[in-house]
C-alpha atoms as a PDB file:
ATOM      1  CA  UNK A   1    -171.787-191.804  47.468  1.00  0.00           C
ATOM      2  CA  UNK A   2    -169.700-188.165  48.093  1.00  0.00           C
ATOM      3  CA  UNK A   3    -166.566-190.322  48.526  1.00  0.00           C
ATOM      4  CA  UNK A   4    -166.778-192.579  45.739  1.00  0.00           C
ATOM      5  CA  UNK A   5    -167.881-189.733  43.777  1.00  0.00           C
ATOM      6  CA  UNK A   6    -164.806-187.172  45.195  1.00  0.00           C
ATOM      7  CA  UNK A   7    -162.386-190.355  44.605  1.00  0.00           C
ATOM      8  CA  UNK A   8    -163.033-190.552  40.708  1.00  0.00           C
ATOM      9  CA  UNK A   9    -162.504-187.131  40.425  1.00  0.00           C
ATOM     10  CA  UNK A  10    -159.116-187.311  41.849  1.00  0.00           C
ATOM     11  CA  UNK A  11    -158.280-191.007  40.918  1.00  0.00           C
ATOM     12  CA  UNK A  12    -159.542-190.341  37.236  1.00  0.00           C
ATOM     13  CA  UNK A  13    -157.811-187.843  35.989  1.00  0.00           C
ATOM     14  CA  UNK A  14    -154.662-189.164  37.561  1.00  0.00           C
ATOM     15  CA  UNK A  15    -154.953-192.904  35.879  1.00  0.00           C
ATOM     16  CA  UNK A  16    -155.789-190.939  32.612  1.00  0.00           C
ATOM     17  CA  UNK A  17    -152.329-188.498  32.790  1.00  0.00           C
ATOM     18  CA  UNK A  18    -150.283-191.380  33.579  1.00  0.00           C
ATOM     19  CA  UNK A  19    -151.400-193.530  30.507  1.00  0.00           C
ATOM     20  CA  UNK A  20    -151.096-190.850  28.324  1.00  0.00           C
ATOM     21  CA  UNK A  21    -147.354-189.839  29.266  1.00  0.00           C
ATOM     22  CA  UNK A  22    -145.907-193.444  29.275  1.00  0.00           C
ATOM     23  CA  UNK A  23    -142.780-194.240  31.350  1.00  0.00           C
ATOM     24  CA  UNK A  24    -141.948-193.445  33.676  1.00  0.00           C
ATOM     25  CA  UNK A  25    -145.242-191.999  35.530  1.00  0.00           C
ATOM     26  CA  UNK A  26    -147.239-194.976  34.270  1.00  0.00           C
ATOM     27  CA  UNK A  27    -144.415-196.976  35.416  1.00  0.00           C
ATOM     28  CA  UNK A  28    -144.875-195.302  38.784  1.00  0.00           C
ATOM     29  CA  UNK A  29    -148.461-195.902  38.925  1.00  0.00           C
ATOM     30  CA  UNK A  30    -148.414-199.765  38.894  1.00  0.00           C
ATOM     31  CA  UNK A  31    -145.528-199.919  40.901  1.00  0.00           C
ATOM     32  CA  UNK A  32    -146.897-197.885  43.811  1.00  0.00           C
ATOM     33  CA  UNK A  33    -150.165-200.342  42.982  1.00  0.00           C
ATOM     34  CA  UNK A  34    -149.036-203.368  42.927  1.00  0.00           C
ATOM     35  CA  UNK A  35    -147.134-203.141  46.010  1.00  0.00           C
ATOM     36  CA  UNK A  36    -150.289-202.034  47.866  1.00  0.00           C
ATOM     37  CA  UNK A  37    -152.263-204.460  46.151  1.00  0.00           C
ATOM     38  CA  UNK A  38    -149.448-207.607  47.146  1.00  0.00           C
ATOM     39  CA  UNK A  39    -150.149-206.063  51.010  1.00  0.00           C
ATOM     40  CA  UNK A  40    -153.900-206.314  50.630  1.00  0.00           C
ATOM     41  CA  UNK A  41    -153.620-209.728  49.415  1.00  0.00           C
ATOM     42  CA  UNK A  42    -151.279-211.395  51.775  1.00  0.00           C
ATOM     43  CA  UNK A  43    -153.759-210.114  54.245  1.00  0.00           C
ATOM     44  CA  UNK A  44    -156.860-211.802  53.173  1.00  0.00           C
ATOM     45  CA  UNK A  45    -155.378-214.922  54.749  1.00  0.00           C
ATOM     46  CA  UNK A  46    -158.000-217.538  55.859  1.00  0.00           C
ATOM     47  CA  UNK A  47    -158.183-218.561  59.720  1.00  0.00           C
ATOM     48  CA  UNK A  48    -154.909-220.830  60.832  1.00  0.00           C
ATOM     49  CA  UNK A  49    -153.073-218.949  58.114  1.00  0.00           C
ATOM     50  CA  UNK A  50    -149.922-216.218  60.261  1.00  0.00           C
ATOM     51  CA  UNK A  51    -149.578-213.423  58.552  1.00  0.00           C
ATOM     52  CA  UNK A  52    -147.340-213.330  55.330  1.00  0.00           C
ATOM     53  CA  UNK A  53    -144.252-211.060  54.970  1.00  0.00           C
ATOM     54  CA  UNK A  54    -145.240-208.046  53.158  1.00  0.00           C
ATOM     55  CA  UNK A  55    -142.243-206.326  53.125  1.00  0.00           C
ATOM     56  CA  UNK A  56    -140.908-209.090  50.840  1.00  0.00           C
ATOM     57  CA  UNK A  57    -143.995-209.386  48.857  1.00  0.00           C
ATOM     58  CA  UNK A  58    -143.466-205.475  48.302  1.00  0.00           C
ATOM     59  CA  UNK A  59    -140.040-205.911  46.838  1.00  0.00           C
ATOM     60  CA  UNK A  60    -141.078-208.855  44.662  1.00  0.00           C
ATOM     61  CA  UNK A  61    -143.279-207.165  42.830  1.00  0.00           C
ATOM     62  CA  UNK A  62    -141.294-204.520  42.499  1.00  0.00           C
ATOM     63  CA  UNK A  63    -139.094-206.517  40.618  1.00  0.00           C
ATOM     64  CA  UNK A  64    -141.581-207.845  38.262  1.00  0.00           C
ATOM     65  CA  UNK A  65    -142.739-204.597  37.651  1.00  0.00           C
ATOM     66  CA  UNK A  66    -139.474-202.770  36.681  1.00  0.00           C
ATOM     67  CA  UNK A  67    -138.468-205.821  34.930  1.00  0.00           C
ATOM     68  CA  UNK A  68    -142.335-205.056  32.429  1.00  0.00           C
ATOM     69  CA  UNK A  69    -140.249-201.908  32.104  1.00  0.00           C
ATOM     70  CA  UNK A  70    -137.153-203.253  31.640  1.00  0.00           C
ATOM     71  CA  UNK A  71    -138.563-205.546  28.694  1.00  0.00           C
ATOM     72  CA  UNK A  72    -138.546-205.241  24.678  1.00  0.00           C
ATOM     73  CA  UNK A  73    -140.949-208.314  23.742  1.00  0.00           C
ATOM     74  CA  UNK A  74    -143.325-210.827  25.331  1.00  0.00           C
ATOM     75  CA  UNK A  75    -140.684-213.081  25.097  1.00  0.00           C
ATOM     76  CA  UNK A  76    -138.419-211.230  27.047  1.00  0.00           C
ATOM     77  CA  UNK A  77    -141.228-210.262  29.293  1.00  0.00           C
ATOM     78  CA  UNK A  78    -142.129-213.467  29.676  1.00  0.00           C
ATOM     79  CA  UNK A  79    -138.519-214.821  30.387  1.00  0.00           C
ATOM     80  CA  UNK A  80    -137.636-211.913  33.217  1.00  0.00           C
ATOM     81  CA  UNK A  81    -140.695-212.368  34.961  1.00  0.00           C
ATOM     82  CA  UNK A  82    -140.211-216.166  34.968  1.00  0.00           C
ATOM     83  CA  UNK A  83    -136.796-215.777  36.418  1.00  0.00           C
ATOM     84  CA  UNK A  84    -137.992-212.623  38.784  1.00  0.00           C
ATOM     85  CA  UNK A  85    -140.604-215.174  40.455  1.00  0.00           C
ATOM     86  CA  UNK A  86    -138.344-217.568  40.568  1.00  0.00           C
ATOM     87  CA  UNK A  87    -135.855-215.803  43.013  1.00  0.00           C
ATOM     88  CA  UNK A  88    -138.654-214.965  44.474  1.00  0.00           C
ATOM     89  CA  UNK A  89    -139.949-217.960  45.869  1.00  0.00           C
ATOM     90  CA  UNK A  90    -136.950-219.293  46.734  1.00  0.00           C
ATOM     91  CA  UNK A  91    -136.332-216.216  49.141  1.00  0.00           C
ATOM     92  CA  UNK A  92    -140.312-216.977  50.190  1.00  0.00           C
ATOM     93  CA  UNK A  93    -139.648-220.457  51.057  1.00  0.00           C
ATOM     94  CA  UNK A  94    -137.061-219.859  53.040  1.00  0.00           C
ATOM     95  CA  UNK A  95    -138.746-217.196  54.948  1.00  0.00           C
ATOM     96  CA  UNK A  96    -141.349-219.548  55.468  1.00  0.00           C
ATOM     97  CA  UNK A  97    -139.378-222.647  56.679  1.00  0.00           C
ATOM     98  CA  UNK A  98    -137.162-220.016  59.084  1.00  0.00           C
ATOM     99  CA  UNK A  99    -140.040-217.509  59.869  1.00  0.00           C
ATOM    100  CA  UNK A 100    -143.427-217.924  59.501  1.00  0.00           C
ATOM    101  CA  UNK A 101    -144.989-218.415  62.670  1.00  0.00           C
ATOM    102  CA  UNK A 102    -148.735-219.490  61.641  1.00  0.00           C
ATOM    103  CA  UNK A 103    -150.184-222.669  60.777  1.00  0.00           C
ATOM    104  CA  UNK A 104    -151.912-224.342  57.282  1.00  0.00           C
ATOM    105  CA  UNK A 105    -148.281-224.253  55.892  1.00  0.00           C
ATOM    106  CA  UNK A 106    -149.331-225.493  52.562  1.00  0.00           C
ATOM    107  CA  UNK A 107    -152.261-222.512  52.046  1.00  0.00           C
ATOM    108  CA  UNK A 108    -149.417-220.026  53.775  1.00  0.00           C
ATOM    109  CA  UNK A 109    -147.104-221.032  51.003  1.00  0.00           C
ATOM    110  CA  UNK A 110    -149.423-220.736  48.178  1.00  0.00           C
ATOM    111  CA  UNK A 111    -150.764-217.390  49.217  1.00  0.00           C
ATOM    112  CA  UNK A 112    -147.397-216.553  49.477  1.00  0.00           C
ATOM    113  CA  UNK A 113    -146.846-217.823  45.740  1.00  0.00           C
ATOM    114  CA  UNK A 114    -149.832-216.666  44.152  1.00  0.00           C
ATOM    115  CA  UNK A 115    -149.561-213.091  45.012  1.00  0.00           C
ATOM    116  CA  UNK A 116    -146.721-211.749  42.998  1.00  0.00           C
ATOM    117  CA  UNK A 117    -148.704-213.193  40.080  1.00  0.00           C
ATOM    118  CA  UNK A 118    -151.863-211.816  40.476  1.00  0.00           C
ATOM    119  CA  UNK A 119    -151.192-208.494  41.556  1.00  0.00           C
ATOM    120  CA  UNK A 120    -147.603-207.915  39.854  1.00  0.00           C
ATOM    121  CA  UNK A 121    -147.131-210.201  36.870  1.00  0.00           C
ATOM    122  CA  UNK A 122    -150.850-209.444  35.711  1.00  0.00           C
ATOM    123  CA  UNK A 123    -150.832-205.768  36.583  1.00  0.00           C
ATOM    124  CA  UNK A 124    -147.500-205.133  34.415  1.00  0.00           C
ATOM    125  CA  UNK A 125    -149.242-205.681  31.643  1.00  0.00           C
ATOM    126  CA  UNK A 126    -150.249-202.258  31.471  1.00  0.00           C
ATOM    127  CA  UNK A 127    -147.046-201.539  30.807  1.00  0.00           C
ATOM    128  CA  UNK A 128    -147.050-203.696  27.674  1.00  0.00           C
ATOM    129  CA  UNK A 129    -149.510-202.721  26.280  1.00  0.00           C
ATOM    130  CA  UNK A 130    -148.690-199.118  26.674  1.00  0.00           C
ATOM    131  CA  UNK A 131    -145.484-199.613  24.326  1.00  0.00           C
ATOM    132  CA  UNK A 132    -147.322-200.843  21.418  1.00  0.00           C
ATOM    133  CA  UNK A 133    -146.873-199.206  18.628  1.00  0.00           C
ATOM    134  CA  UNK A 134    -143.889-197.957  19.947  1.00  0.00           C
ATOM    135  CA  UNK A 135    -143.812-193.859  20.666  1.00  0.00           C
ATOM    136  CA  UNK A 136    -147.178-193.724  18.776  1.00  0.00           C
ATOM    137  CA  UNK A 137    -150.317-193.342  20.422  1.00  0.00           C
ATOM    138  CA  UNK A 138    -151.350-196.610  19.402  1.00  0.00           C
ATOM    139  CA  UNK A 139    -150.519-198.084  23.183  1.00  0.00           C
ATOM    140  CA  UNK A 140    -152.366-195.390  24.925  1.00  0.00           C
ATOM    141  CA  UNK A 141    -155.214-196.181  22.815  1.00  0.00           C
ATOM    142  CA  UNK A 142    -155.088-199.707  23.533  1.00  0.00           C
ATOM    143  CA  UNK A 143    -154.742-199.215  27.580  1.00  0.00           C
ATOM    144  CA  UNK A 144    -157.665-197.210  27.498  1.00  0.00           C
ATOM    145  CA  UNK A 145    -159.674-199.353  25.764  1.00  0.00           C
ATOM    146  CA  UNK A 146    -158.964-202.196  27.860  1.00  0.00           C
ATOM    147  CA  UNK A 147    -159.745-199.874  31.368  1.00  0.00           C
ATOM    148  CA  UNK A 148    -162.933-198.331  29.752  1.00  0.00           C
ATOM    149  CA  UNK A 149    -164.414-201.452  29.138  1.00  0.00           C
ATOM    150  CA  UNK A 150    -163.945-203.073  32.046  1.00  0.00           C
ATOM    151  CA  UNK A 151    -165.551-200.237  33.697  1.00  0.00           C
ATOM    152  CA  UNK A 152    -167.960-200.465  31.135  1.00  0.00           C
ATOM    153  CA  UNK A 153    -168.847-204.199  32.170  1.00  0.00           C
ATOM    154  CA  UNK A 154    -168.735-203.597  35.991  1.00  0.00           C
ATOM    155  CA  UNK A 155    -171.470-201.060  34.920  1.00  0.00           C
ATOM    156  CA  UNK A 156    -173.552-202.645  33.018  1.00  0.00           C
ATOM    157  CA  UNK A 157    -173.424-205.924  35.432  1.00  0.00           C
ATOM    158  CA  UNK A 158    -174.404-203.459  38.352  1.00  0.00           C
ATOM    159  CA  UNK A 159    -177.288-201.661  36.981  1.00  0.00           C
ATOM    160  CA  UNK A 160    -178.644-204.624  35.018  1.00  0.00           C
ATOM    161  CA  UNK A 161    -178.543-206.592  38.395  1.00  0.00           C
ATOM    162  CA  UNK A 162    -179.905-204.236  40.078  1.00  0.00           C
ATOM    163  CA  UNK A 163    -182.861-203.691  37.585  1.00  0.00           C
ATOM    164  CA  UNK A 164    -184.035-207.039  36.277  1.00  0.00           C
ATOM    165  CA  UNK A 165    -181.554-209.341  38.533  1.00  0.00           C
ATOM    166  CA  UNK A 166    -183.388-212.374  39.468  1.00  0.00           C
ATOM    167  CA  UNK A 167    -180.794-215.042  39.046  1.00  0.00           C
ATOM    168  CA  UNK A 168    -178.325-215.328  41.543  1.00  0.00           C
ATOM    169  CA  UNK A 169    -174.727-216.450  39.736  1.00  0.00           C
ATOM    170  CA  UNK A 170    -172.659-217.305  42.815  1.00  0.00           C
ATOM    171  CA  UNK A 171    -174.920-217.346  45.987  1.00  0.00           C
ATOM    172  CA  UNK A 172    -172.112-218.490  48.246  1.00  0.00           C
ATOM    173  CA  UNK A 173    -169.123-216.168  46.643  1.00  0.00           C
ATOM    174  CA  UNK A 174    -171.156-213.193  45.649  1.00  0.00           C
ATOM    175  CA  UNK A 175    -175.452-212.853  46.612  1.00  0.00           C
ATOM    176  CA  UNK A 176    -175.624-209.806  44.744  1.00  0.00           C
ATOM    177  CA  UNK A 177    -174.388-210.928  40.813  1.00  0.00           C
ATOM    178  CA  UNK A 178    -177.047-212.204  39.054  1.00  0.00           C
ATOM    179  CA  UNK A 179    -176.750-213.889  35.297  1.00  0.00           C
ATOM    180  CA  UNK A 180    -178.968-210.774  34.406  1.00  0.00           C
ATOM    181  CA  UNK A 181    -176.611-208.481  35.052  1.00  0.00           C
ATOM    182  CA  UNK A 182    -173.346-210.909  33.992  1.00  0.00           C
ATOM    183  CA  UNK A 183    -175.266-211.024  30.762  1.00  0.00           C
ATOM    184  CA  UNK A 184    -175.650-206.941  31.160  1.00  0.00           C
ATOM    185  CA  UNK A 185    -172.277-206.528  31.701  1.00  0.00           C
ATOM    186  CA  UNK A 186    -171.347-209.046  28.699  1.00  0.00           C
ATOM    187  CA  UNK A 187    -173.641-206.677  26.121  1.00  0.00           C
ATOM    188  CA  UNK A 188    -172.083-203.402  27.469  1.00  0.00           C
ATOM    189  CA  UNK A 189    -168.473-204.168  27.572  1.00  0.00           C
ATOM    190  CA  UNK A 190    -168.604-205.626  23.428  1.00  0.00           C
ATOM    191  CA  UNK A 191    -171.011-202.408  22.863  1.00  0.00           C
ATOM    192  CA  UNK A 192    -168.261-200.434  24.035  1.00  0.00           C
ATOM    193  CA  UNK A 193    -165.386-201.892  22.635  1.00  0.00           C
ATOM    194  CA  UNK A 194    -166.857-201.774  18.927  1.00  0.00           C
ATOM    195  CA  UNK A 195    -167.916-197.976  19.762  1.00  0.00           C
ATOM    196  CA  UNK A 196    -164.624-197.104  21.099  1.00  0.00           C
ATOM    197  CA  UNK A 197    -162.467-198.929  18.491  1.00  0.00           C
ATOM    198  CA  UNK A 198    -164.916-196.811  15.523  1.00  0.00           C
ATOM    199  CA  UNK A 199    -163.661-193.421  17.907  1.00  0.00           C
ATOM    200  CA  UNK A 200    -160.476-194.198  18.347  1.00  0.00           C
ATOM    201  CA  UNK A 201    -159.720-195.002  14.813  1.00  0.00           C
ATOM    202  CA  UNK A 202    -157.932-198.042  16.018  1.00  0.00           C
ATOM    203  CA  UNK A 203    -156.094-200.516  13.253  1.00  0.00           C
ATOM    204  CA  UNK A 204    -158.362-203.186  13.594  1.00  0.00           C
ATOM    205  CA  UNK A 205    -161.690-204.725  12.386  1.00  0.00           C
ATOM    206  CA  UNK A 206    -165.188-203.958  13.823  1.00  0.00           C
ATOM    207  CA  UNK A 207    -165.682-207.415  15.009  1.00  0.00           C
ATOM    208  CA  UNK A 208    -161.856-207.783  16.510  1.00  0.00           C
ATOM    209  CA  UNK A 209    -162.567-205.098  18.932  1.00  0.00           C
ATOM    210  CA  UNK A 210    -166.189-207.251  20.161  1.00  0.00           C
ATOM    211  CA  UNK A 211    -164.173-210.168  20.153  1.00  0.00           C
ATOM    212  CA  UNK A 212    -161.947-207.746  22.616  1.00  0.00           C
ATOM    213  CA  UNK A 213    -164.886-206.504  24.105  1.00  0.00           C
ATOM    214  CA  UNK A 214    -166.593-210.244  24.710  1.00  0.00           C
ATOM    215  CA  UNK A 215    -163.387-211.335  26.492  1.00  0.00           C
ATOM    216  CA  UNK A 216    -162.755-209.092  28.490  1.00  0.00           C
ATOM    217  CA  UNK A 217    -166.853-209.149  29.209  1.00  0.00           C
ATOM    218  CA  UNK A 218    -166.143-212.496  30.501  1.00  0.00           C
ATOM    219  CA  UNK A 219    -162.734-212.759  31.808  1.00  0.00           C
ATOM    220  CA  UNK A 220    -163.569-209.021  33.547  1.00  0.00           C
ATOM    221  CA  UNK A 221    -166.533-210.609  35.685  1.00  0.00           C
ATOM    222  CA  UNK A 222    -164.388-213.928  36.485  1.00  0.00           C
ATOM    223  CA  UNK A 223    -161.747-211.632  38.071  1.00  0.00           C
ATOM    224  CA  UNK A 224    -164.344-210.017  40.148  1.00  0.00           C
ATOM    225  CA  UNK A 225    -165.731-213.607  41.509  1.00  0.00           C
ATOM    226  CA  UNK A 226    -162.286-214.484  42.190  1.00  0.00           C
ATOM    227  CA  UNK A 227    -161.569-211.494  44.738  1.00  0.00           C
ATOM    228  CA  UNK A 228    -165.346-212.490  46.379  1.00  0.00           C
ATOM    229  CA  UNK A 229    -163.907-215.539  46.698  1.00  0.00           C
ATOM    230  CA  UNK A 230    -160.728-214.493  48.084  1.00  0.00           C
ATOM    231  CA  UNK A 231    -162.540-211.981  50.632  1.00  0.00           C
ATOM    232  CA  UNK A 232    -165.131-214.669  51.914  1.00  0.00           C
ATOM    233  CA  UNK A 233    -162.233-217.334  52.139  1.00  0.00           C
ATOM    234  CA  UNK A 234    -160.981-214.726  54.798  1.00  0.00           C
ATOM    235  CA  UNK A 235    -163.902-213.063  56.458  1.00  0.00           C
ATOM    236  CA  UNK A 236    -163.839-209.520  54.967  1.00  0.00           C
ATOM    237  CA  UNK A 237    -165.875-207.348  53.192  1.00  0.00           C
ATOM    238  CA  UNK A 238    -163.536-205.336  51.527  1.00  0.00           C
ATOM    239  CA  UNK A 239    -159.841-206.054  50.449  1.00  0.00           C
ATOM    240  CA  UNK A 240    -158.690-202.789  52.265  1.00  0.00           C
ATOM    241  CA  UNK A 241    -159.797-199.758  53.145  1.00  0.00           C
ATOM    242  CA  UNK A 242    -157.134-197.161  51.136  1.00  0.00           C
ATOM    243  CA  UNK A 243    -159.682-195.765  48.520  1.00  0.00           C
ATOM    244  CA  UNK A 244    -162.172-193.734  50.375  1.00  0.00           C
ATOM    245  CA  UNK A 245    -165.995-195.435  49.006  1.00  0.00           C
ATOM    246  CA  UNK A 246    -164.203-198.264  47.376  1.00  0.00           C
ATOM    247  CA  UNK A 247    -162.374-200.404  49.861  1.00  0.00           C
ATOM    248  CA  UNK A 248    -159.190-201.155  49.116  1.00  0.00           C
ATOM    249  CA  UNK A 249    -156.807-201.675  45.764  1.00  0.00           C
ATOM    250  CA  UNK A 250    -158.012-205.234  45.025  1.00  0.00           C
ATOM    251  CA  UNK A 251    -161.678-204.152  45.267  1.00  0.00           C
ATOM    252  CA  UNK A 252    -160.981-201.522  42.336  1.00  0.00           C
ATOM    253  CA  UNK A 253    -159.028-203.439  40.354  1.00  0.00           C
ATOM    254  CA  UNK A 254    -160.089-207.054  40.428  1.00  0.00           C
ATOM    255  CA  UNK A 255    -161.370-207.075  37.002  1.00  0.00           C
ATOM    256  CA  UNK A 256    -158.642-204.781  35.325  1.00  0.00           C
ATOM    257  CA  UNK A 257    -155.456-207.071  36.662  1.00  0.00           C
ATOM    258  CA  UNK A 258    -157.456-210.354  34.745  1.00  0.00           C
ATOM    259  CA  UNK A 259    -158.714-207.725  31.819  1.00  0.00           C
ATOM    260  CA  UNK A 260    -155.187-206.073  30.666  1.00  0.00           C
ATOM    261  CA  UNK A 261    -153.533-209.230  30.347  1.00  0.00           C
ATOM    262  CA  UNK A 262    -156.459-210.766  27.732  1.00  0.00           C
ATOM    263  CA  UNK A 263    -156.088-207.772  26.001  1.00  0.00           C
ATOM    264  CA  UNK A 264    -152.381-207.322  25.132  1.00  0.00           C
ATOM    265  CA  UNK A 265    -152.293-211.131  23.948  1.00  0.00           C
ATOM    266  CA  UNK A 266    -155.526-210.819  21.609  1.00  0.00           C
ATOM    267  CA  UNK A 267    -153.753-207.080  20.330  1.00  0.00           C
ATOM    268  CA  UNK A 268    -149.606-208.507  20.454  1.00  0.00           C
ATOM    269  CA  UNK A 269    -150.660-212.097  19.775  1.00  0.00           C
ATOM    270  CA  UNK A 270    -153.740-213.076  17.796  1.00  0.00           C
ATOM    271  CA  UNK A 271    -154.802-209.785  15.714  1.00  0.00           C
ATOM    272  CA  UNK A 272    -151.440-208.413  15.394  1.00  0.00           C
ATOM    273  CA  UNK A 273    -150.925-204.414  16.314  1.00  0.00           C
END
């Protein structure tokens, strides 16, 4: 508990300045992230699978994140992180074809696909949805209320499970989750969003920010089966071992990289900013 608890403290405030000053410390933030996170993922490989080039995984989402930075629109967005994976895998599948030295070439391949998307093209949403609104706080408000709710589901899932869990969701991904506590975790994270979106004086409707909070309620918990899934596919208990009472980056931010992208669309996309 004394590391998890000294790692907030440090972590916390750190996630919290970064947000609020905008590029290019936020900028930082998810770059530095997302290239540990691409390292923890191409080494949850599954048995047969050699391991993956990280040093190319590194700079590949490096690109997509400075090219977040880089854009003025989701359309642009879209567009240079289209072409930036791209490039990409044509580099990969050459390095695979020339390099790799492992078996399962097909599940090498698509690990080595799949990563720059869910750790880089996902996690530069942040960045996205810390411009809207432009210089305005608006973005900073909107970043925080997609991080405090996840954390606000993960919370309510855990002590909910662990109170009146009977129903196991996922026995062979995840024992532990129960429906009790996904449903726990569903109440808390639209409780929260409609409380913070009343707090933060936010320019949208009571029942836009529990739609908000119901998505990411859902989409939140998905993102934390998927990593199970991942980590059992490959024999670990934890993605890493970086943040001291956490595990690694992936273990910490398996629902946020699924919960920041569901959040700028509904804000850019459906309810407008």
């Amino acid at each position: 508990m004394r590391p998890r608890v000294l790692t907030a403290l440090v972590g916390l405030p750190v996630l919290v300045a970064s947000i609020w000053a905008g590029s290019p410390w936020l900028t930082l933030v998810v770059l530095v992230t997302a290239a540990l996170g691409v390292r923890e993922f191409y080494r949850l490989t599954p048995p047969g699978v050699g391991p993956l080039s990280t040093g190319l995984g590194v700079l590949w989402v490096a690109a997509m994140v400075l090219g977040a930075q880089a854009a003025d629109s989701t359309a642009s967005f879209l567009l240079i992180s289209t072409i930036v994976w791209a490039a990409g895998a044509f580099v990969a599948l050459l390095w695979l074809i020339a390099l790799y030295s492992g078996e399962r070439y097909i599940v090498a391949g698509v690990m080595f696909l799949v990563g720059p998307v869910y750790v880089g093209f996902l996690l530069s949403h942040a960045l996205l949805l810390r411009e809207i609104g432009g210089a305005s706080e608006t973005g900073r408000l909107w970043i925080m209320m997609a991080v405090l709710v996840t954390f606000a589901t993960d919370t309510g899932a855990f002590l909910v499970g662990r109170t009146v869990g009977r129903r196991q969701m996922a026995p062979r991904i995840s024992p532990a989750k129960t429906w009790e506590g996904a449903l726990g975790g569903f109440a808390a994270a639209v409780a929260v969003a409609i409380a913070l979106g009343l707090s933060f004086g936010l320019d949208a409707l009571w029942w836009q920010t529990a739609v908000i909070g119901a998505t990411v309620g859902v989409v939140a918990q998905c993102g934390d089966l998927l990593e199970s899934a991942l980590k059992r596919m490959s024999n670990v208990k934890d993605a890493g071992s970086i943040i001291p009472g956490h595990g690694g980056i992936l273990d910490r931010l398996d629902s946020v990289v699924i919960s920041l992208p569901a959040v700028y669309y509904l804000v850019a996309a459906v309810f407008g900013p």
